[in-house]
PDB file of N, CA and C in Angstrom:
ATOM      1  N   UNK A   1     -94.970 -26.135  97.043  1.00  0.00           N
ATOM      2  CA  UNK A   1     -95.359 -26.264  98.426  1.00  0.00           C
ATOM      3  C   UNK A   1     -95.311 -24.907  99.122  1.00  0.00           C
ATOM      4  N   UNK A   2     -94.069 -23.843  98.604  1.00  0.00           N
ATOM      5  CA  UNK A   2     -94.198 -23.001  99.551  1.00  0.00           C
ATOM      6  C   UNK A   2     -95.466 -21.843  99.269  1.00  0.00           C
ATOM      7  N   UNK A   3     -95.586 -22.285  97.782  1.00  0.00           N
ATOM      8  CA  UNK A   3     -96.787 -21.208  97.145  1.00  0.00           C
ATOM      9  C   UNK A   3     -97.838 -21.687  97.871  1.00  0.00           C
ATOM     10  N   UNK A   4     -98.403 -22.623  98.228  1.00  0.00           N
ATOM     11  CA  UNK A   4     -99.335 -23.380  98.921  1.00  0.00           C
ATOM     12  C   UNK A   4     -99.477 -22.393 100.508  1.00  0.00           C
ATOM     13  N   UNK A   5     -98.203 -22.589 101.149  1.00  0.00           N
ATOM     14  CA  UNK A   5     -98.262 -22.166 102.431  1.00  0.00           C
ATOM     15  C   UNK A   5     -98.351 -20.586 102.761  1.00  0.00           C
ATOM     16  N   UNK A   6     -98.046 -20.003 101.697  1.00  0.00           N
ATOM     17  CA  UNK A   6     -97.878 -18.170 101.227  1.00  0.00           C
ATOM     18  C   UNK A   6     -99.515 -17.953 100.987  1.00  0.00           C
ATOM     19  N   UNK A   7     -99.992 -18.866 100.209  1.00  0.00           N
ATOM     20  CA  UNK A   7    -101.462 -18.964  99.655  1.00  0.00           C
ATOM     21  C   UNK A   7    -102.792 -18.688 100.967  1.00  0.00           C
ATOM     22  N   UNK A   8    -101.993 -19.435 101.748  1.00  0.00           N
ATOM     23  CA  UNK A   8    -102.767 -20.029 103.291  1.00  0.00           C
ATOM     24  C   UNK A   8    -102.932 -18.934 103.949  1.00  0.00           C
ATOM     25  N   UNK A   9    -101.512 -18.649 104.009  1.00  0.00           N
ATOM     26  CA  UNK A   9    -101.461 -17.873 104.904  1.00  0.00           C
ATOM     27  C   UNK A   9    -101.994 -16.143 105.061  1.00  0.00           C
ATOM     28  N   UNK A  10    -101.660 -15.902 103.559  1.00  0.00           N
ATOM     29  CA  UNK A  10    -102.608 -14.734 103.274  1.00  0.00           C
ATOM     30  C   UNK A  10    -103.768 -14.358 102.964  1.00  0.00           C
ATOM     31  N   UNK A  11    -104.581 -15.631 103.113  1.00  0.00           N
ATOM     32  CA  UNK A  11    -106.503 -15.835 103.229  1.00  0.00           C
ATOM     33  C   UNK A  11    -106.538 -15.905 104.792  1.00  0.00           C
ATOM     34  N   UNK A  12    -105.398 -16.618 105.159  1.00  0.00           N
ATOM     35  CA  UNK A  12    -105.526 -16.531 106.734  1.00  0.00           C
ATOM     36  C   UNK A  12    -105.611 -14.458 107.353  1.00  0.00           C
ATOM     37  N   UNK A  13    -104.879 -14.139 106.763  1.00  0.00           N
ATOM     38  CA  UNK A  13    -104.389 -12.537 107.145  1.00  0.00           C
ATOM     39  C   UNK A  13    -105.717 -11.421 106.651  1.00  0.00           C
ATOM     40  N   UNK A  14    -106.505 -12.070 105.605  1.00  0.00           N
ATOM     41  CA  UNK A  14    -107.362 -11.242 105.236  1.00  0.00           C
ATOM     42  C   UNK A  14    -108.778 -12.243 106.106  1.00  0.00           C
ATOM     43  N   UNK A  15    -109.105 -13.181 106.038  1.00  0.00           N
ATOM     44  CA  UNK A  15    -109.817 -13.256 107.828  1.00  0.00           C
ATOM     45  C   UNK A  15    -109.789 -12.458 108.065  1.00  0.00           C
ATOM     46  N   UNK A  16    -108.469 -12.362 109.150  1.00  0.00           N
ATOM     47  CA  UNK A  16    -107.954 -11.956 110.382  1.00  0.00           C
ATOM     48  C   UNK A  16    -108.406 -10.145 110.322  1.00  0.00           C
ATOM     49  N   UNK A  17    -108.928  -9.847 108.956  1.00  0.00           N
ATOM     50  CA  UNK A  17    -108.492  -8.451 108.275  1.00  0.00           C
ATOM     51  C   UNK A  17    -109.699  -7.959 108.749  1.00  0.00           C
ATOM     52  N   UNK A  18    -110.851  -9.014 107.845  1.00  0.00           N
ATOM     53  CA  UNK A  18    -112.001  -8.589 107.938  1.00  0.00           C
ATOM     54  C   UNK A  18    -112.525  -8.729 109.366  1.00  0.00           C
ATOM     55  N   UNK A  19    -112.378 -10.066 109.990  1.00  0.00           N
ATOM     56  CA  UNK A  19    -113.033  -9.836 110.772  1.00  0.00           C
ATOM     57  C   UNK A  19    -112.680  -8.510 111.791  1.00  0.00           C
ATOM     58  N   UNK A  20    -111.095  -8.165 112.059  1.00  0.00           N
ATOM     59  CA  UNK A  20    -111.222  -7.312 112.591  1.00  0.00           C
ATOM     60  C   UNK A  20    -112.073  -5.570 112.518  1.00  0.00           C
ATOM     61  N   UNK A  21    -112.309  -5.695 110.768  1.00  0.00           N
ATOM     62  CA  UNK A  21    -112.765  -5.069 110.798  1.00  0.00           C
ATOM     63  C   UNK A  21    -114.436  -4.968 110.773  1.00  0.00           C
ATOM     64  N   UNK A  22    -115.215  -5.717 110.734  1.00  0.00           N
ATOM     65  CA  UNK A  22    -116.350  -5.869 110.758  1.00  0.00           C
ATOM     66  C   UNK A  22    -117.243  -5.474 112.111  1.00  0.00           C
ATOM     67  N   UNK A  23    -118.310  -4.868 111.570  1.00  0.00           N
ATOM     68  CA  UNK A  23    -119.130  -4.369 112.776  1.00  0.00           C
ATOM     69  C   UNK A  23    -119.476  -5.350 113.660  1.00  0.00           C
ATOM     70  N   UNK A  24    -120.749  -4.925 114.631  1.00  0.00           N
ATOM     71  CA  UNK A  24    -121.021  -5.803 115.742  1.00  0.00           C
ATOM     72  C   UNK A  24    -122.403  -5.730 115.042  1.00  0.00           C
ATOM     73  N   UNK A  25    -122.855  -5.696 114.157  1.00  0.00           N
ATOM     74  CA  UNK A  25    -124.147  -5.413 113.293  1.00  0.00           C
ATOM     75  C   UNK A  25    -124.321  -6.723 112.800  1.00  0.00           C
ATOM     76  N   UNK A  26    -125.610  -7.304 112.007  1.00  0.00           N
ATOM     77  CA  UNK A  26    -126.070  -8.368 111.135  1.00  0.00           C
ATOM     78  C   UNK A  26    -125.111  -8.136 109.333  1.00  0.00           C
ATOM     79  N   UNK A  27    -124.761  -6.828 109.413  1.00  0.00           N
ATOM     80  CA  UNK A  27    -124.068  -6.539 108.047  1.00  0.00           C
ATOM     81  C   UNK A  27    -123.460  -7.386 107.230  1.00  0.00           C
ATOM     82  N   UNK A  28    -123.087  -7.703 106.293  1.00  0.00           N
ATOM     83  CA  UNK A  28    -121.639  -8.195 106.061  1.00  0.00           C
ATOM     84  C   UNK A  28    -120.349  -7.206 105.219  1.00  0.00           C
ATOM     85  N   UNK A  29    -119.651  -7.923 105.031  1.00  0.00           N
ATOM     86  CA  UNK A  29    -118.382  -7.444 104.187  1.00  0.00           C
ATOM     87  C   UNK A  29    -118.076  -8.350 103.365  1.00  0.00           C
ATOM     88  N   UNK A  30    -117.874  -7.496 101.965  1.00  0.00           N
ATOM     89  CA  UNK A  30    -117.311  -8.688 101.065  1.00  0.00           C
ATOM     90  C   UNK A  30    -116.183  -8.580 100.425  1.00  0.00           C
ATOM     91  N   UNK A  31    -114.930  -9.322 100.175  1.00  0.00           N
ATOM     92  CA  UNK A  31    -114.037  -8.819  99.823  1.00  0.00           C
ATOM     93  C   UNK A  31    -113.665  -8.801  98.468  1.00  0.00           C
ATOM     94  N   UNK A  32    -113.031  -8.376  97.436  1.00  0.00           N
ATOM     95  CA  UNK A  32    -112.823  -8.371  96.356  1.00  0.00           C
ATOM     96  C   UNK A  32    -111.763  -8.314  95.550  1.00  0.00           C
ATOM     97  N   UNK A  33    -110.903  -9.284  95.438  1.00  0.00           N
ATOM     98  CA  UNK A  33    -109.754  -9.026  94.248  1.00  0.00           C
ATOM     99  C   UNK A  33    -109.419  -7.940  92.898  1.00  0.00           C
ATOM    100  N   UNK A  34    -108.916  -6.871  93.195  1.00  0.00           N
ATOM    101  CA  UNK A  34    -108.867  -5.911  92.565  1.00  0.00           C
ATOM    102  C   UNK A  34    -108.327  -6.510  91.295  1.00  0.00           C
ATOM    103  N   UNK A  35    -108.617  -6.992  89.787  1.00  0.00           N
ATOM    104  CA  UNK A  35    -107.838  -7.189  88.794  1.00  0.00           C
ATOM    105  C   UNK A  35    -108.042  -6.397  87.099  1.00  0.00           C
ATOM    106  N   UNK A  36    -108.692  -5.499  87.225  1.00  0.00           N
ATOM    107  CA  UNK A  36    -108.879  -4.246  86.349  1.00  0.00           C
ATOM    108  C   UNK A  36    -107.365  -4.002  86.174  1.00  0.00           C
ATOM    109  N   UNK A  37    -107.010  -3.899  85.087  1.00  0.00           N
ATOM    110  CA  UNK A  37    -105.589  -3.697  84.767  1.00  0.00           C
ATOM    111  C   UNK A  37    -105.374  -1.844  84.547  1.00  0.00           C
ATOM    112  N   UNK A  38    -106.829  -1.623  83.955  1.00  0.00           N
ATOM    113  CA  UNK A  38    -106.600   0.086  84.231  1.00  0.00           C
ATOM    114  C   UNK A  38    -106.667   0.612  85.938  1.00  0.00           C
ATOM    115  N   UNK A  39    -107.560   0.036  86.735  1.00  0.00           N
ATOM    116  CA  UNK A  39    -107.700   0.102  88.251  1.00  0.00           C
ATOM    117  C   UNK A  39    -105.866   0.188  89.050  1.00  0.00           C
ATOM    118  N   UNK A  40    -105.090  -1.147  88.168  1.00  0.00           N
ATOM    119  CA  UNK A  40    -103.949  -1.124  88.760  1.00  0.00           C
ATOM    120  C   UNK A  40    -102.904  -0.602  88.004  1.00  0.00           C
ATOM    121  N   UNK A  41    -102.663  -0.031  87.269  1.00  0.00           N
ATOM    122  CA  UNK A  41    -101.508   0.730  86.802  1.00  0.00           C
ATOM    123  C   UNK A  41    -100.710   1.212  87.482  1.00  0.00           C
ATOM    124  N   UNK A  42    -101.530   2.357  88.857  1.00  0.00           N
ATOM    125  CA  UNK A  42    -100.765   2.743  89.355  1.00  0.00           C
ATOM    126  C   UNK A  42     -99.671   1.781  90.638  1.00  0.00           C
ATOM    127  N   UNK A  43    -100.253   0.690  90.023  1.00  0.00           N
ATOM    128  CA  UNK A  43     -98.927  -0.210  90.756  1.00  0.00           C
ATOM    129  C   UNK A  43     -98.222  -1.088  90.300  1.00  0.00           C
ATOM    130  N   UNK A  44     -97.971  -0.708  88.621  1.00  0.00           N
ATOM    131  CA  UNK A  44     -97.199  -1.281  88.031  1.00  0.00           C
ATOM    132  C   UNK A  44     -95.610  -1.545  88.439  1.00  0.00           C
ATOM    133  N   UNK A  45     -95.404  -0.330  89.040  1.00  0.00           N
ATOM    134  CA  UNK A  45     -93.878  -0.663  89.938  1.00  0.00           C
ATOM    135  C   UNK A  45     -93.698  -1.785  90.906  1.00  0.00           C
ATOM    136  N   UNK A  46     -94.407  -2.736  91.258  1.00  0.00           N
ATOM    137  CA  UNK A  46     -94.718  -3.510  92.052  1.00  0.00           C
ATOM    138  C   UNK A  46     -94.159  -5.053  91.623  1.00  0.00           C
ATOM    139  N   UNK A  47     -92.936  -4.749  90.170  1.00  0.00           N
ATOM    140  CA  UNK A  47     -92.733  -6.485  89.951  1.00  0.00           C
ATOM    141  C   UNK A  47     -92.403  -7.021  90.851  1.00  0.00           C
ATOM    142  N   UNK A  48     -92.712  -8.057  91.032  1.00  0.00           N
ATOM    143  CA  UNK A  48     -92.095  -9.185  91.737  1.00  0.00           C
ATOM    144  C   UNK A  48     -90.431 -10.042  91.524  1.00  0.00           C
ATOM    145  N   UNK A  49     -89.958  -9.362  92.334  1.00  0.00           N
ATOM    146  CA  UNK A  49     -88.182 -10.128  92.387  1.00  0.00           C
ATOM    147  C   UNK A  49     -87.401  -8.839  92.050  1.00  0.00           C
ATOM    148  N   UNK A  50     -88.221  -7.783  91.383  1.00  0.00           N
ATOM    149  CA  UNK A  50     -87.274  -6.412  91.300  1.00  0.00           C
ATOM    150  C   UNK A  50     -87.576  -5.469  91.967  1.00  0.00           C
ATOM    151  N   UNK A  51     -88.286  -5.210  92.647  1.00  0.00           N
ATOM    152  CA  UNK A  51     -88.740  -3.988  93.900  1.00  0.00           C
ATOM    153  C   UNK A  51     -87.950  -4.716  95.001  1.00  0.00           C
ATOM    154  N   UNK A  52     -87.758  -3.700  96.158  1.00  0.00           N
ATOM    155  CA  UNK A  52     -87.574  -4.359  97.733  1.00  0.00           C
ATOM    156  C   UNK A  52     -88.431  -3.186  98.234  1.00  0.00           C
ATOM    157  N   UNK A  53     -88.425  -3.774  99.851  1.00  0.00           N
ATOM    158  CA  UNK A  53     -89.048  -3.090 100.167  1.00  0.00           C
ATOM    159  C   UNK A  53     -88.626  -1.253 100.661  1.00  0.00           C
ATOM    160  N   UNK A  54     -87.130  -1.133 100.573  1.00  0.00           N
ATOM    161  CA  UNK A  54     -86.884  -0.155 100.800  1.00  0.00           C
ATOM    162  C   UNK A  54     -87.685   0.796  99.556  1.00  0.00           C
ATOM    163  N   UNK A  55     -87.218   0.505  98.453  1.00  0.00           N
ATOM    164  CA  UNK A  55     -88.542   0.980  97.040  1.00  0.00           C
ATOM    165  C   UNK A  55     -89.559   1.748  97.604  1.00  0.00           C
ATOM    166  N   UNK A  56     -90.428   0.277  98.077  1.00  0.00           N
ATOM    167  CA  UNK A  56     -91.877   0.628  98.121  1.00  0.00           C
ATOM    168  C   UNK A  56     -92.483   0.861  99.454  1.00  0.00           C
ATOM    169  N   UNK A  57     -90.818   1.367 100.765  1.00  0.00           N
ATOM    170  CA  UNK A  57     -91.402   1.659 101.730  1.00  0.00           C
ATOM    171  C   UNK A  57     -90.796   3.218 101.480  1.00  0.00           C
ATOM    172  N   UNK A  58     -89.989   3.789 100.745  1.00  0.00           N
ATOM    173  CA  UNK A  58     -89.659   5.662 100.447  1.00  0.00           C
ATOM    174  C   UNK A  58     -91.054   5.922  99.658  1.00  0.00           C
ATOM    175  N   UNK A  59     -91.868   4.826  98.789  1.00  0.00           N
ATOM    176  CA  UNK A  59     -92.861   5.172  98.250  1.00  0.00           C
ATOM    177  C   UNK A  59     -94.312   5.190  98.758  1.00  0.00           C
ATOM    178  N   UNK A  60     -94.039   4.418  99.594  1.00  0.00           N
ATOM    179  CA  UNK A  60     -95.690   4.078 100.583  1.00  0.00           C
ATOM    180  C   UNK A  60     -95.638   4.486 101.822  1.00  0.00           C
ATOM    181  N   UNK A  61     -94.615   4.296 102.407  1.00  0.00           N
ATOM    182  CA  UNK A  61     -94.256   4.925 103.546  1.00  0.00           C
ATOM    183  C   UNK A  61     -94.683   3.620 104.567  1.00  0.00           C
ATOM    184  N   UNK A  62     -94.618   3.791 106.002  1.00  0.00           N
ATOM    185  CA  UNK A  62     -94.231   2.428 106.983  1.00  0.00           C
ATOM    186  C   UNK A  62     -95.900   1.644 106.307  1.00  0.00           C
ATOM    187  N   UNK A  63     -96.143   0.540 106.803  1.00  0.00           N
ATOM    188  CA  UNK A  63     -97.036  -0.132 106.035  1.00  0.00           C
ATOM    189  C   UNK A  63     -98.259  -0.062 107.596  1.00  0.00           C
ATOM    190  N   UNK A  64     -99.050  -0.039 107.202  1.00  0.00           N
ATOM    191  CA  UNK A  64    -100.248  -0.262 108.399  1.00  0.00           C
ATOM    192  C   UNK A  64    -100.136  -1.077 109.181  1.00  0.00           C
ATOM    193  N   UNK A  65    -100.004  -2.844 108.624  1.00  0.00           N
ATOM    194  CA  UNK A  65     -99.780  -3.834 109.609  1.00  0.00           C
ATOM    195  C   UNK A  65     -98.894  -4.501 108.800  1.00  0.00           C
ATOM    196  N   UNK A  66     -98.324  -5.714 109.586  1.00  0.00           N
ATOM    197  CA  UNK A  66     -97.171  -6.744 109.311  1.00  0.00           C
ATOM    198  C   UNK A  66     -96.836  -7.701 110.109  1.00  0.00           C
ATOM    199  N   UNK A  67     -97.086  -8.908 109.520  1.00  0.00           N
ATOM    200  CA  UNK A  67     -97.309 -10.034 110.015  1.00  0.00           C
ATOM    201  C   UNK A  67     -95.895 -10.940 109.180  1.00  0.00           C
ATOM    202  N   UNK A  68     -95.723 -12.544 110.265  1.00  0.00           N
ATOM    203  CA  UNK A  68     -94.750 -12.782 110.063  1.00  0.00           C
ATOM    204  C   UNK A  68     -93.112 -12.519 110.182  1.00  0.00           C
ATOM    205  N   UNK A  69     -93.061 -11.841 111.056  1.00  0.00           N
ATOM    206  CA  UNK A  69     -91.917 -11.389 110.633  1.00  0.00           C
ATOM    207  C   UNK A  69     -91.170 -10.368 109.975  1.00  0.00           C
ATOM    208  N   UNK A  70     -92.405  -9.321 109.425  1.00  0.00           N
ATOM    209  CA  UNK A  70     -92.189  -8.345 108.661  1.00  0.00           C
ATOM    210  C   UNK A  70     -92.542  -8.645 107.113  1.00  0.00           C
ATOM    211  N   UNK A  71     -92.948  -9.953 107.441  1.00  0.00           N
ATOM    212  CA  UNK A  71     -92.660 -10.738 105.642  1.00  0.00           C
ATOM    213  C   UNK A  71     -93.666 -10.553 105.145  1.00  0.00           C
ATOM    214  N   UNK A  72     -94.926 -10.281 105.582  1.00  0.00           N
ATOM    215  CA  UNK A  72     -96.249 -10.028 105.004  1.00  0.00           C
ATOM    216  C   UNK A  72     -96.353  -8.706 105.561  1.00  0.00           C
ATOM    217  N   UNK A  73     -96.941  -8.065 104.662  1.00  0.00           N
ATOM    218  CA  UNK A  73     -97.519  -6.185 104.954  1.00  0.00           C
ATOM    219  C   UNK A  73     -98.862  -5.726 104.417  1.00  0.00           C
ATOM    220  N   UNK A  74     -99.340  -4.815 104.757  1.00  0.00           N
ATOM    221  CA  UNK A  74    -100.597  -4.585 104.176  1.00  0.00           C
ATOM    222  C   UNK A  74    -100.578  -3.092 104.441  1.00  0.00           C
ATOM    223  N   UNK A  75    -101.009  -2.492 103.298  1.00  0.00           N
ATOM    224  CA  UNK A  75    -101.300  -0.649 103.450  1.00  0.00           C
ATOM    225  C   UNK A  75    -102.616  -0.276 102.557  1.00  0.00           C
ATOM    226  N   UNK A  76    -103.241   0.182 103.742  1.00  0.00           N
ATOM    227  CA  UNK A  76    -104.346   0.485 103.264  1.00  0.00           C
ATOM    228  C   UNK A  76    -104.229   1.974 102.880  1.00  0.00           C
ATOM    229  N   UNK A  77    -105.326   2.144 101.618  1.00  0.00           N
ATOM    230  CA  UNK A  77    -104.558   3.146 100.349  1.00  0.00           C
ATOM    231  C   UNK A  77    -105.848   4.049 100.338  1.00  0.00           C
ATOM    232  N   UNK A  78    -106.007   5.122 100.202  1.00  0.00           N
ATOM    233  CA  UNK A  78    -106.808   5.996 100.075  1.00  0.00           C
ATOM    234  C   UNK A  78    -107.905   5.696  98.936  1.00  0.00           C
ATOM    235  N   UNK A  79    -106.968   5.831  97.019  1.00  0.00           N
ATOM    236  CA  UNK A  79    -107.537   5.349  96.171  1.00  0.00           C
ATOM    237  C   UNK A  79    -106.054   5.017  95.232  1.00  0.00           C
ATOM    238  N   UNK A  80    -107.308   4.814  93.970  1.00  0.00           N
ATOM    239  CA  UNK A  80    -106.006   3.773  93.054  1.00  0.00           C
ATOM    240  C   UNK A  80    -105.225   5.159  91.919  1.00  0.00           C
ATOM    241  N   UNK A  81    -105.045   6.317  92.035  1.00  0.00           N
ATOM    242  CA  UNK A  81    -104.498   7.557  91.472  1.00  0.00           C
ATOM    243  C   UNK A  81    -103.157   7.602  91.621  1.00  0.00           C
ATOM    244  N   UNK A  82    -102.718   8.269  90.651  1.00  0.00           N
ATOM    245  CA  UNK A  82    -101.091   8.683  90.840  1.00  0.00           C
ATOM    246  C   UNK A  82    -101.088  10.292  91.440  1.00  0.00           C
ATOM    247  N   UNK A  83    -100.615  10.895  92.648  1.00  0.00           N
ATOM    248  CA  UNK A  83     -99.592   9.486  93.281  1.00  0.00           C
ATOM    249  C   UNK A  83    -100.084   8.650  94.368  1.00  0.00           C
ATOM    250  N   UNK A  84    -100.116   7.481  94.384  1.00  0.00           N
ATOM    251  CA  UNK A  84    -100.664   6.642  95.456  1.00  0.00           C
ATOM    252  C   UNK A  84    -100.378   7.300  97.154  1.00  0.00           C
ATOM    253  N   UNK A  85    -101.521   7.177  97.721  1.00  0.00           N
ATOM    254  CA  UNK A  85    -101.264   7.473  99.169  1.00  0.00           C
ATOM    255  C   UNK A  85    -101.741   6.959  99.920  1.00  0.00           C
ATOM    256  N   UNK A  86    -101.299   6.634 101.184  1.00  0.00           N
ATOM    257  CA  UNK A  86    -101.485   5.737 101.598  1.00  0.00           C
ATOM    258  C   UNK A  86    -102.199   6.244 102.989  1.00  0.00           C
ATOM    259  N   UNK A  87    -103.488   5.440 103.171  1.00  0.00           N
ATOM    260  CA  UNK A  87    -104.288   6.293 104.098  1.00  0.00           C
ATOM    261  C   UNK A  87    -103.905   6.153 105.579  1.00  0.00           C
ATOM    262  N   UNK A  88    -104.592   6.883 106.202  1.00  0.00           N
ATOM    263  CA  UNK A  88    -104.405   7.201 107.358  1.00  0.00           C
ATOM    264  C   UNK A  88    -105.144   7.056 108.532  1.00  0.00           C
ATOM    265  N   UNK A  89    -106.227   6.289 107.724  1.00  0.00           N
ATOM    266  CA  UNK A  89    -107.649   5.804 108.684  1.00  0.00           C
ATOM    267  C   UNK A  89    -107.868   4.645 107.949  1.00  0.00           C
ATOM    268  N   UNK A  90    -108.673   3.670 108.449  1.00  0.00           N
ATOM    269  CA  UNK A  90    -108.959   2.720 107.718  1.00  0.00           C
ATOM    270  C   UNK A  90    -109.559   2.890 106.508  1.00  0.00           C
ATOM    271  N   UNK A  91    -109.263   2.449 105.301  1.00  0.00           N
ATOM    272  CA  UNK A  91    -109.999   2.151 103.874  1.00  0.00           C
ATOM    273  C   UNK A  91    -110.283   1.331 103.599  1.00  0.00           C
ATOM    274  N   UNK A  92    -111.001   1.189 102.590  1.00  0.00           N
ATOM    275  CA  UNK A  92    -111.556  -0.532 102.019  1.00  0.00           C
ATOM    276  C   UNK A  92    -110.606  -0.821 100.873  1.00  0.00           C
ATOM    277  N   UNK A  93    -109.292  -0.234 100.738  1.00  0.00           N
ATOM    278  CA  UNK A  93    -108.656  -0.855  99.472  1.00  0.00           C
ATOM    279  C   UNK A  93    -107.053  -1.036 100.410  1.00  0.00           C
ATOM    280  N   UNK A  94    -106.718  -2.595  99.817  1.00  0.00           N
ATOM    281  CA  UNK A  94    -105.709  -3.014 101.153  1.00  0.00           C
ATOM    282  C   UNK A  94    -104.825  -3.554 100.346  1.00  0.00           C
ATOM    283  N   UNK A  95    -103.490  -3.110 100.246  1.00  0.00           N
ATOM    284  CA  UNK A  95    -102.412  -3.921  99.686  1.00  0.00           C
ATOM    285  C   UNK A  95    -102.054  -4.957 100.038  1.00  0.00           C
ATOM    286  N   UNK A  96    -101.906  -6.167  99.460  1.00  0.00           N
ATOM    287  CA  UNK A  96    -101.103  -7.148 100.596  1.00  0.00           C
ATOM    288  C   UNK A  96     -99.681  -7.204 100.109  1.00  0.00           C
ATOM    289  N   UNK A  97     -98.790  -6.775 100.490  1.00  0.00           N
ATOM    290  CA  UNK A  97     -97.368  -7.298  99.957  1.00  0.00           C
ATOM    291  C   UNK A  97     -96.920  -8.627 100.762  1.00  0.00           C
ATOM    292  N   UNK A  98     -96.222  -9.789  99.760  1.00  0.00           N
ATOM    293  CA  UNK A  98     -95.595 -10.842 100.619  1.00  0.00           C
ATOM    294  C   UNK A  98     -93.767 -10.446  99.894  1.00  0.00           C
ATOM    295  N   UNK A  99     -92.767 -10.849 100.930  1.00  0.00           N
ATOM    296  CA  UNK A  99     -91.397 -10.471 100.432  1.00  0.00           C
ATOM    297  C   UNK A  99     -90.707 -11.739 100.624  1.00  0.00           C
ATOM    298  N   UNK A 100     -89.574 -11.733  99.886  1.00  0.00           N
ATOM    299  CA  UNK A 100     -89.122 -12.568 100.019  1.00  0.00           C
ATOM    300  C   UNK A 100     -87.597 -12.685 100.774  1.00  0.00           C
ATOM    301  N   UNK A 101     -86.999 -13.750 101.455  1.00  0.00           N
ATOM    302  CA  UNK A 101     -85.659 -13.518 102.349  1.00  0.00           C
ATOM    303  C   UNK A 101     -84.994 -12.573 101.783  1.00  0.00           C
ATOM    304  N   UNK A 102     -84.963 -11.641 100.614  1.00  0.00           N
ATOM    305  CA  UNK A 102     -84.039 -10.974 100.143  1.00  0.00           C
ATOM    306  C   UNK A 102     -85.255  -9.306 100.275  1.00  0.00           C
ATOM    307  N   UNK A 103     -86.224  -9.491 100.711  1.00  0.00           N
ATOM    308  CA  UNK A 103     -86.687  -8.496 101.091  1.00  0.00           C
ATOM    309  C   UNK A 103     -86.966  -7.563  99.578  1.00  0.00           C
ATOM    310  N   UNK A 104     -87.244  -8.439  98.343  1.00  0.00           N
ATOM    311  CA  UNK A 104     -87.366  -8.073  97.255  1.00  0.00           C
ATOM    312  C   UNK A 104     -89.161  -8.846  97.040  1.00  0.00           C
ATOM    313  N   UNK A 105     -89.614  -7.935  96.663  1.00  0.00           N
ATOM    314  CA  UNK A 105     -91.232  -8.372  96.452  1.00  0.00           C
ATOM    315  C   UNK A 105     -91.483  -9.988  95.956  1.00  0.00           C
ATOM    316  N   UNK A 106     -91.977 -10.765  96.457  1.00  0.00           N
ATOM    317  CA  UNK A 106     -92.600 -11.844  96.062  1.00  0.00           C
ATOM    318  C   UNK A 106     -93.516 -12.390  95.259  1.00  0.00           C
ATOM    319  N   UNK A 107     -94.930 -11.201  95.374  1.00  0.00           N
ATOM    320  CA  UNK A 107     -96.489 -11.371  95.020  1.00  0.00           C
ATOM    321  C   UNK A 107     -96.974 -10.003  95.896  1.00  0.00           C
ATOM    322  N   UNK A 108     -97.952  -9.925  95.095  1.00  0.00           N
ATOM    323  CA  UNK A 108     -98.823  -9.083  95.876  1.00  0.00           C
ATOM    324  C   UNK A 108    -100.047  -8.860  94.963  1.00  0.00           C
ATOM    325  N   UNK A 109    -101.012  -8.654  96.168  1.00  0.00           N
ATOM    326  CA  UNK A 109    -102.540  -8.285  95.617  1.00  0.00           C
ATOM    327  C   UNK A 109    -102.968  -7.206  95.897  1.00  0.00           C
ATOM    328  N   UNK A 110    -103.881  -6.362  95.524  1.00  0.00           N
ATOM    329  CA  UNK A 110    -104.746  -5.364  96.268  1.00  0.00           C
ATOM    330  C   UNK A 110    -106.233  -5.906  96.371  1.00  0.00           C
ATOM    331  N   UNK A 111    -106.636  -5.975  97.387  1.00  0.00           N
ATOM    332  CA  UNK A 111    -108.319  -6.369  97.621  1.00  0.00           C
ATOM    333  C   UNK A 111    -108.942  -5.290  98.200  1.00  0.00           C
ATOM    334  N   UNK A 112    -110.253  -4.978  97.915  1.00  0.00           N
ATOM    335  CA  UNK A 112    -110.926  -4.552  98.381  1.00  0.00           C
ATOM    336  C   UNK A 112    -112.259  -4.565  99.259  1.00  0.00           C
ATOM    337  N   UNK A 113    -112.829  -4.223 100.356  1.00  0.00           N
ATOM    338  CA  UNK A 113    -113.831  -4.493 101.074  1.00  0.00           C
ATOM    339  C   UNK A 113    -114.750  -3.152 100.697  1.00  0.00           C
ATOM    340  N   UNK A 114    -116.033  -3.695 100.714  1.00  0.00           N
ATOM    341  CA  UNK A 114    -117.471  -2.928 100.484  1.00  0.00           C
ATOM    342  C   UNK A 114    -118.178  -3.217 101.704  1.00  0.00           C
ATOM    343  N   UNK A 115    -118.334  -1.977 102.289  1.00  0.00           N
ATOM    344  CA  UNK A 115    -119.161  -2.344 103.125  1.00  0.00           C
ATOM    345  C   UNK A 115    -120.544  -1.060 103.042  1.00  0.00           C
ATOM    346  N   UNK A 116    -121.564  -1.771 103.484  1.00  0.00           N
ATOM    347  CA  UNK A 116    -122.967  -1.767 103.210  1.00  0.00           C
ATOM    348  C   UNK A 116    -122.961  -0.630 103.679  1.00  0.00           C
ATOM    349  N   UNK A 117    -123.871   0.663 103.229  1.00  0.00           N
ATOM    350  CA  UNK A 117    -124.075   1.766 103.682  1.00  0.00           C
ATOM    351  C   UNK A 117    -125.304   1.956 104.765  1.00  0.00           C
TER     352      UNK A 117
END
């Protein structure tokens, strides 16, 4: 049940993502589940139940946005290279971290948005 409501809620957050980011144009945006296992290496540090966020906030630094409570985060990332950095303007490649009461990683995805040139 709670995977259900974690599930919800972070299709709810990437909405909330896109639409904010989407033009006032006919365009669209499409989003994309990053799952290339060479693409993600560089976030192999990212298990779930053994990172916290102190980890992967000396490593990413404060997160862009955060929802919930702090419990959901998102950092949008320059590209997928070692060492990861984390951008400073909007990008189309978006971490989602979810944590758990112990503030030790839960899940997380990276998605990406394409938008039309």
């Amino acid at each position: 049940m709670m995977n259900d409501r974690v599930r919800f809620r972070i299709a709810g957050l990437l909405v909330a993502l896109l639409t904010a980011c989407s033009s006032t144009s006919t365009s669209t945006t499409t989003i994309e589940r990053v799952t290339n296992p060479d693409e993600l290496k560089p976030l192999a540090f990212l298990s779930a139940g053994e990172v916290s966020r102190r980890d992967i906030e000396a490593r990413l630094g404060v997160p862009w946005s955060t929802y919930e409570e702090r419990r959901i985060v998102i950092y949008h990332l320059n590209q997928l290279a070692e060492p990861i950095r984390r951008a400073e303007r909007n990008s189309n490649l978006h971490l989602v971290i979810v944590y758990a009461k112990d503030d030790r990683v839960q899940r997380w995805s990276l998605v990406q948005t394409d938008r039309p040139k």
